[in-house]
N, C-alpha and C. Protein backbone atom coordinates (compact mmCIF):
# COMPACT_ATOMS: atom_id res chain seq x y z
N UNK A 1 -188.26 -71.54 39.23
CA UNK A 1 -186.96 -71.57 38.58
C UNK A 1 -186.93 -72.56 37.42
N UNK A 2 -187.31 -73.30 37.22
CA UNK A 2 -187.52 -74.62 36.64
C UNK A 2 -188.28 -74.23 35.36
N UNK A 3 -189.25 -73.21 35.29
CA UNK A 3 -189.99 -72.50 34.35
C UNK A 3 -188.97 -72.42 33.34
N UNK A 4 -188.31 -71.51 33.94
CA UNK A 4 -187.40 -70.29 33.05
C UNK A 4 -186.31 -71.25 32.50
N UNK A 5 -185.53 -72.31 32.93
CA UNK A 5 -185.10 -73.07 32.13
C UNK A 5 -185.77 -73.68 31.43
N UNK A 6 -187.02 -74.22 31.42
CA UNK A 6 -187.82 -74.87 30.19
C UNK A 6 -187.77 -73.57 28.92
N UNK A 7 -188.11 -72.56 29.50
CA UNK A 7 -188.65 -71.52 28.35
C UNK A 7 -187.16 -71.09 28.10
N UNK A 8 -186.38 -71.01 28.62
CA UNK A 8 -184.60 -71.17 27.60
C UNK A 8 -184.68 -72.33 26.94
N UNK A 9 -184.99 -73.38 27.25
CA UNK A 9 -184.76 -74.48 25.95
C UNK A 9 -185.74 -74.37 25.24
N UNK A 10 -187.16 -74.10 25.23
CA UNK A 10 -187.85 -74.01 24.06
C UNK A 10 -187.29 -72.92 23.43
N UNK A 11 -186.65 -71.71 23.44
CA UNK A 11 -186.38 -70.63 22.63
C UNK A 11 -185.19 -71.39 22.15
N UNK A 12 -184.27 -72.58 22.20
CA UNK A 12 -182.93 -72.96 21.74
C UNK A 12 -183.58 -73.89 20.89
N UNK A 13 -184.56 -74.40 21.10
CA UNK A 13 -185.69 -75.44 20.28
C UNK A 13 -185.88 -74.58 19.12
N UNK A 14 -186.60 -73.28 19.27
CA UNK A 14 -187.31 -72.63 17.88
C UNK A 14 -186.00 -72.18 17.66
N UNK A 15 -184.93 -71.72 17.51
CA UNK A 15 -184.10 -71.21 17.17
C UNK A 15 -182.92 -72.38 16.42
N UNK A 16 -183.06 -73.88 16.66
CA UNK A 16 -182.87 -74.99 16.15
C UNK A 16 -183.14 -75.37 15.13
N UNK A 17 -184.86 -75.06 15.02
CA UNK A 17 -185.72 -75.36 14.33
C UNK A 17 -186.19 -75.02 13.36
N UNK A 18 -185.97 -73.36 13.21
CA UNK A 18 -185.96 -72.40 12.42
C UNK A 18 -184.46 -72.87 11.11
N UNK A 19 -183.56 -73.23 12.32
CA UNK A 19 -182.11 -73.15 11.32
C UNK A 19 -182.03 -75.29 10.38
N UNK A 20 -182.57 -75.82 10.97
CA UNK A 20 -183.17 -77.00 10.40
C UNK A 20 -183.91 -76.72 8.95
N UNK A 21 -185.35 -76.40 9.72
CA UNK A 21 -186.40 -75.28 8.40
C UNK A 21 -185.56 -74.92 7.53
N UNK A 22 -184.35 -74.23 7.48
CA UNK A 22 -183.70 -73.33 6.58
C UNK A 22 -182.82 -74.46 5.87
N UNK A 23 -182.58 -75.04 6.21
CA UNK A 23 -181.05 -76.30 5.62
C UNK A 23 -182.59 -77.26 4.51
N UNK A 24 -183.83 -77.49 5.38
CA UNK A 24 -184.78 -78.67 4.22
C UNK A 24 -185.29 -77.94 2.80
N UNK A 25 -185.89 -76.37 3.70
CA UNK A 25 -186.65 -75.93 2.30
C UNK A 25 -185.52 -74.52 2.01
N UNK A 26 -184.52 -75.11 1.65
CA UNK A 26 -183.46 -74.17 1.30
C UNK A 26 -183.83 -72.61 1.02
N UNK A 27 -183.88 -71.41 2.06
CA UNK A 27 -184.12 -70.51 1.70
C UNK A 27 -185.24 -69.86 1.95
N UNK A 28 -186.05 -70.91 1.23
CA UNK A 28 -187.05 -70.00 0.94
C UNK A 28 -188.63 -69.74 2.30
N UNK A 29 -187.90 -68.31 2.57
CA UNK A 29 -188.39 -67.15 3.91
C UNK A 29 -189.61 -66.51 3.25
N UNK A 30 -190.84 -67.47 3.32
CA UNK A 30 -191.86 -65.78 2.70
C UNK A 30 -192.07 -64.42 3.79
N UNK A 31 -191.77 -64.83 4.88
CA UNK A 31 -191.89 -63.48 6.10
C UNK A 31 -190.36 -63.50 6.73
N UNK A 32 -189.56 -63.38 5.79
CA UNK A 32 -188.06 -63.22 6.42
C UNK A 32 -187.38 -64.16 7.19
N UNK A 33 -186.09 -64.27 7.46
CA UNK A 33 -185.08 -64.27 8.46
C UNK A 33 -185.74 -64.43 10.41
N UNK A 34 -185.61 -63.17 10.26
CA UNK A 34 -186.48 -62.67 11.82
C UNK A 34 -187.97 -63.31 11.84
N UNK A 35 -188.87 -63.09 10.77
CA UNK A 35 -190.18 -63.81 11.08
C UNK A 35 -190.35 -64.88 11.38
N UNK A 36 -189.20 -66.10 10.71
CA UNK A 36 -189.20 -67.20 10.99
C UNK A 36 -188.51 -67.43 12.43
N UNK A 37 -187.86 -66.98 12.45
CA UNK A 37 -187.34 -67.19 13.84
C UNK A 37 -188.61 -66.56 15.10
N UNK A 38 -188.97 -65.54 14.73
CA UNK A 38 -190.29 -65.27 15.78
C UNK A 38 -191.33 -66.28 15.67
N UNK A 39 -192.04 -66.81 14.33
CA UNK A 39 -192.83 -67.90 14.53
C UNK A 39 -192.45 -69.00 14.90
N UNK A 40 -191.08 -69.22 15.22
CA UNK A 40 -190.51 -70.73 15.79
C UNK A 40 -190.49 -70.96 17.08
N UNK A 41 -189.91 -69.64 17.47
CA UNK A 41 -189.78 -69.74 19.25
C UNK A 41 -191.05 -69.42 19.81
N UNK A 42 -192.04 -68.56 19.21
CA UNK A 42 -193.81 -68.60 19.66
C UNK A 42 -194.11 -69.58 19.72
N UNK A 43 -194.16 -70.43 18.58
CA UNK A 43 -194.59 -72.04 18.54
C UNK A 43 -194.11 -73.12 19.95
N UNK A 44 -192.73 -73.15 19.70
CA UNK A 44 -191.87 -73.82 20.90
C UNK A 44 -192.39 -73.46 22.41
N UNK A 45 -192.28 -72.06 22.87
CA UNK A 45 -192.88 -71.70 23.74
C UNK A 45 -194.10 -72.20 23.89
N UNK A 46 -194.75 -71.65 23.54
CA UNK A 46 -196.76 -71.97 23.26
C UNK A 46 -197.00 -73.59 23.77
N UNK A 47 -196.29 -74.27 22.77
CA UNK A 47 -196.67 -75.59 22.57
C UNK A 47 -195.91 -75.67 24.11
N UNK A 48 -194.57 -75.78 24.21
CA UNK A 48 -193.97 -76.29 25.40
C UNK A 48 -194.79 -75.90 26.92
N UNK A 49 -195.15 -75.13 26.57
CA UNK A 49 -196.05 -74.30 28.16
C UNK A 49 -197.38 -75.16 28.40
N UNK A 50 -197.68 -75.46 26.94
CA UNK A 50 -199.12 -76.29 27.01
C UNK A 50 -198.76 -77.69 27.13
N UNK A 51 -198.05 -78.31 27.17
CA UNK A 51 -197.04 -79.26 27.50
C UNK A 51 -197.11 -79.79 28.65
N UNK A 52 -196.40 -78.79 29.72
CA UNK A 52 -196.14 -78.56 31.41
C UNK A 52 -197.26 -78.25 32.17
N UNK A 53 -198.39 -77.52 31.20
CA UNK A 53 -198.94 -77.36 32.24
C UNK A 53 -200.33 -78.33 31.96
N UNK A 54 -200.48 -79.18 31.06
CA UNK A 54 -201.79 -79.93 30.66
C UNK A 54 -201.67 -81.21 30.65
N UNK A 55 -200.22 -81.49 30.51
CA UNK A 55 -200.31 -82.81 30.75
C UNK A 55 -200.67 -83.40 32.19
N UNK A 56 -199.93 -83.27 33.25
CA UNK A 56 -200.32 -83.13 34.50
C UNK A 56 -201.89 -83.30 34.87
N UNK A 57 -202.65 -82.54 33.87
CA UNK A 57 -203.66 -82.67 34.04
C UNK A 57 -204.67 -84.08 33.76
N UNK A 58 -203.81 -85.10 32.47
CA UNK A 58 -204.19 -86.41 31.94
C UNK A 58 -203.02 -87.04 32.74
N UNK A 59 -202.40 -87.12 33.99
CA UNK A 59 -202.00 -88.05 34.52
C UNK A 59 -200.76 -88.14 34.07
N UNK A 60 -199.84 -87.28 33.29
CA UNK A 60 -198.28 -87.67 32.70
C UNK A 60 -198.03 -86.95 33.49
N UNK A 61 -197.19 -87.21 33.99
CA UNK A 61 -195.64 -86.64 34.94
C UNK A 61 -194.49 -87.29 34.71
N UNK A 62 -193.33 -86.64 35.73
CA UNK A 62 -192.20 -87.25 35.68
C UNK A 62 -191.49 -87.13 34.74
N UNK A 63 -190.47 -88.04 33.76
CA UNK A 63 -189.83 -87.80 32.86
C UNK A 63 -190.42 -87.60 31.37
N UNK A 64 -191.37 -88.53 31.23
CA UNK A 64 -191.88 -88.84 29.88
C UNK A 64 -193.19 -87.29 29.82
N UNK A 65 -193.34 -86.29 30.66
CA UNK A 65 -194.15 -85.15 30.83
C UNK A 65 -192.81 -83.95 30.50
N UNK A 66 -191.50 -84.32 30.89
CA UNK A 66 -190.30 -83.17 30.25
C UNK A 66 -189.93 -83.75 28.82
N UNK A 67 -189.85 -85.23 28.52
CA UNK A 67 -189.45 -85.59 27.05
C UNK A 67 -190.32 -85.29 26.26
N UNK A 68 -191.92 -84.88 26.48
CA UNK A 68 -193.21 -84.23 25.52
C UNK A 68 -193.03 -83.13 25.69
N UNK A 69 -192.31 -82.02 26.45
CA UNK A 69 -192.23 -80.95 26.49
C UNK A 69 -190.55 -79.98 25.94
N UNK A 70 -190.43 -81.08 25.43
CA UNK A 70 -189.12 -81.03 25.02
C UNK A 70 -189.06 -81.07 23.25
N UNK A 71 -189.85 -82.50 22.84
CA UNK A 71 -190.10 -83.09 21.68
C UNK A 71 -191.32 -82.53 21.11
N UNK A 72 -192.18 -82.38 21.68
CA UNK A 72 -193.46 -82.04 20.97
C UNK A 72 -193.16 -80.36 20.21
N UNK A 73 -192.82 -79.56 21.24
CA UNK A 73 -192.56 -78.09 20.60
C UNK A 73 -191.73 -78.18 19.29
N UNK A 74 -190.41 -78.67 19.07
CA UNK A 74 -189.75 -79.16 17.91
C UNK A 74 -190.47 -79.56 16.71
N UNK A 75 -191.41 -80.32 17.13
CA UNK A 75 -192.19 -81.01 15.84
C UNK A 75 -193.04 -79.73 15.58
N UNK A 76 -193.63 -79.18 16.44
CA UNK A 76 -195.07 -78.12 16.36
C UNK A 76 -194.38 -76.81 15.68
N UNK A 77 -193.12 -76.78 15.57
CA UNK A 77 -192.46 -75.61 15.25
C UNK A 77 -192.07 -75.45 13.84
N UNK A 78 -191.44 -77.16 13.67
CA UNK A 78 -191.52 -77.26 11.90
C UNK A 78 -192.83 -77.28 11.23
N UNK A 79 -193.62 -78.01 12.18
CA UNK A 79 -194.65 -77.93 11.11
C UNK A 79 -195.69 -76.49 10.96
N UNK A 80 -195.13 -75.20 11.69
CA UNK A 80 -196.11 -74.08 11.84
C UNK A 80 -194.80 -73.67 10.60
N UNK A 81 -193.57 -73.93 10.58
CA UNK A 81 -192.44 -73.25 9.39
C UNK A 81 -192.69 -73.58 8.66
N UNK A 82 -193.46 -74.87 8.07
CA UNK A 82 -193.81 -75.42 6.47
C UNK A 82 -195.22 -74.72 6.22
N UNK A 83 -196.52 -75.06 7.52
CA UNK A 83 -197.65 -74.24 7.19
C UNK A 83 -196.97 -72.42 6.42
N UNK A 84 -196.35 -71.90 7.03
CA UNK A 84 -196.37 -70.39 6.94
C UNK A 84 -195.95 -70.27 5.42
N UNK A 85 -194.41 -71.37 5.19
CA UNK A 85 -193.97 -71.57 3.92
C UNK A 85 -195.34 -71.99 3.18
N UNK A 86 -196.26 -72.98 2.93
CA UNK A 86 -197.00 -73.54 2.11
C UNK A 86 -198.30 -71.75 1.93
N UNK A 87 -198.47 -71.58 2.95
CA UNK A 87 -199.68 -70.55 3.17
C UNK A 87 -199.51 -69.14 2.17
N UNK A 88 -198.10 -69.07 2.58
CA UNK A 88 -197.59 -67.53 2.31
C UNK A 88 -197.23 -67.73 1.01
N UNK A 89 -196.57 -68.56 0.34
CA UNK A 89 -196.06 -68.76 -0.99
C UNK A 89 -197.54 -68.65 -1.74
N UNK A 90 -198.88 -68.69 -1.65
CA UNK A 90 -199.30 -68.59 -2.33
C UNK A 90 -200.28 -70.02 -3.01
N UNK A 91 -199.50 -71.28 -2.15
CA UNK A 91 -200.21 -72.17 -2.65
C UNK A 91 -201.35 -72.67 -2.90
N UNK A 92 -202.15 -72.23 -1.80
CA UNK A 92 -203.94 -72.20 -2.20
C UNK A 92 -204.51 -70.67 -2.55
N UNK A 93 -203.49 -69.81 -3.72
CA UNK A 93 -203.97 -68.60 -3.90
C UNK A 93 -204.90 -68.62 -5.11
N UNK A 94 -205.49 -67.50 -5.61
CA UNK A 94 -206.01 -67.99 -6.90
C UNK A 94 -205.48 -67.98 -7.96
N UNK A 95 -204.22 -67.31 -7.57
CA UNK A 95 -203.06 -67.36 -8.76
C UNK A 95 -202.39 -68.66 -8.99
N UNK A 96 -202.33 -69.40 -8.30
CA UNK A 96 -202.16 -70.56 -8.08
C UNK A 96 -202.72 -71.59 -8.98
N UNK A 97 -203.99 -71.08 -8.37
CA UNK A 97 -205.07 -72.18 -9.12
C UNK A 97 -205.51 -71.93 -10.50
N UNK A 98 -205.78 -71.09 -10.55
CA UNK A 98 -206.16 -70.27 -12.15
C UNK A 98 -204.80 -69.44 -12.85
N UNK A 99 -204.13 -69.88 -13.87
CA UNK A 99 -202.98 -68.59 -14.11
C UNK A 99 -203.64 -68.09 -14.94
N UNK A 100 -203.29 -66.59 -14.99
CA UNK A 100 -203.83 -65.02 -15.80
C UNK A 100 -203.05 -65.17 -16.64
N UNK A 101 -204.03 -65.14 -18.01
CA UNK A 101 -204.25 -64.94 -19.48
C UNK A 101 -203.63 -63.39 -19.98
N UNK A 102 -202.90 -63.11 -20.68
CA UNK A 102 -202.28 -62.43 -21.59
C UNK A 102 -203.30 -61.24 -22.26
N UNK A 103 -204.03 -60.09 -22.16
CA UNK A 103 -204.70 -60.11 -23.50
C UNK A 103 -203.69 -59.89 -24.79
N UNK A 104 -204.51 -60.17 -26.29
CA UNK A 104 -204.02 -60.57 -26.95
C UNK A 104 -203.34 -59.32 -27.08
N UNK A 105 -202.26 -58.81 -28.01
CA UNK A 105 -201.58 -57.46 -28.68
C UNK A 105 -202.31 -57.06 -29.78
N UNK A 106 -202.50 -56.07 -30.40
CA UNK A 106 -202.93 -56.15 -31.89
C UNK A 106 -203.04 -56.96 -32.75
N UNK A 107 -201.15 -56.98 -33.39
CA UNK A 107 -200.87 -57.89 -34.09
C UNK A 107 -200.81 -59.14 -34.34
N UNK A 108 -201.12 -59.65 -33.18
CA UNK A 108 -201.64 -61.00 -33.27
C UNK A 108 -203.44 -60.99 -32.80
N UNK A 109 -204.10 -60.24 -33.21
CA UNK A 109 -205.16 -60.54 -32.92
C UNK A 109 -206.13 -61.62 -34.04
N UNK A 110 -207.02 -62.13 -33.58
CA UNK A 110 -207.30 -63.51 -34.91
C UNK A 110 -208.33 -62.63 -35.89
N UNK A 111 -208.61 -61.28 -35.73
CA UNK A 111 -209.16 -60.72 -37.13
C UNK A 111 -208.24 -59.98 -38.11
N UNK A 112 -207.06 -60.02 -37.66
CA UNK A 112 -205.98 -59.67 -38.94
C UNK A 112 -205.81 -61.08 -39.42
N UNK A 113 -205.66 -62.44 -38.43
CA UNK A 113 -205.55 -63.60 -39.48
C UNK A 113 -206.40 -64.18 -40.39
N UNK A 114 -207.21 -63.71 -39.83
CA UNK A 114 -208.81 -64.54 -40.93
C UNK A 114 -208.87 -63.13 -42.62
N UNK A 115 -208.63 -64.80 -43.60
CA UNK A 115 -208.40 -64.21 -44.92
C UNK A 115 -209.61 -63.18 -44.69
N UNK A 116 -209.48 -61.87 -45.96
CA UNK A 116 -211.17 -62.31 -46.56
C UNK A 116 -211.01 -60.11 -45.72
């Protein structure tokens, strides 16, 4: 029972988190509305499950094993909403890196300018 309320608050987490995301980098959705909200609550989930069930395993329990499973998904959620934003926009594209050249038109081509 205890599951299923964690995995309701991580989905109120990505769904938080998503609407946070939206208020810092005003807008701008390269995979939509809905995508962001699906990569938020995947994240939240994911992270939160790996949370509950691994810590336990390095000796955290108790409260400070629900406040990492609480806090950690939140953080893991913005920062998969800025990766997707930074990724998808294009920023390490090659358009990015190199911008595409014009060819010239006729009329400005440099053998109508050269006298002669």
């Amino acid at each position: 029972m205890a599951i299923i309320v964690l995995v309701a608050i991580w989905v109120v987490i990505g769904v938080l988190m998503t609407a946070l995301a939206d208020s810092i980098w005003k807008g701008r959705r390269p995979i939509g509305v809905s995508g962001d909200y699906i990569v938020s609550i995947l994240a939240a989930i994911l992270t939160g499950l790996g949370d509950w069930y691994l810590l336990p395993l390095i000796n955290i329990d108790g409260p400070v094993k629900f406040a990492a499973a609480v806090i950690e998904p939140a953080i893991v959620a913005l920062i998969v909403l800025w990766a997707v934003r930074f990724f998808k926009k294009g920023a390490l594209s090659s358009s990015a890196r190199m911008p595409t050249r014009k060819a010239p038109s006729d009329e400005n081509s440099l053998w109508q300018k050269l006298p002669g």
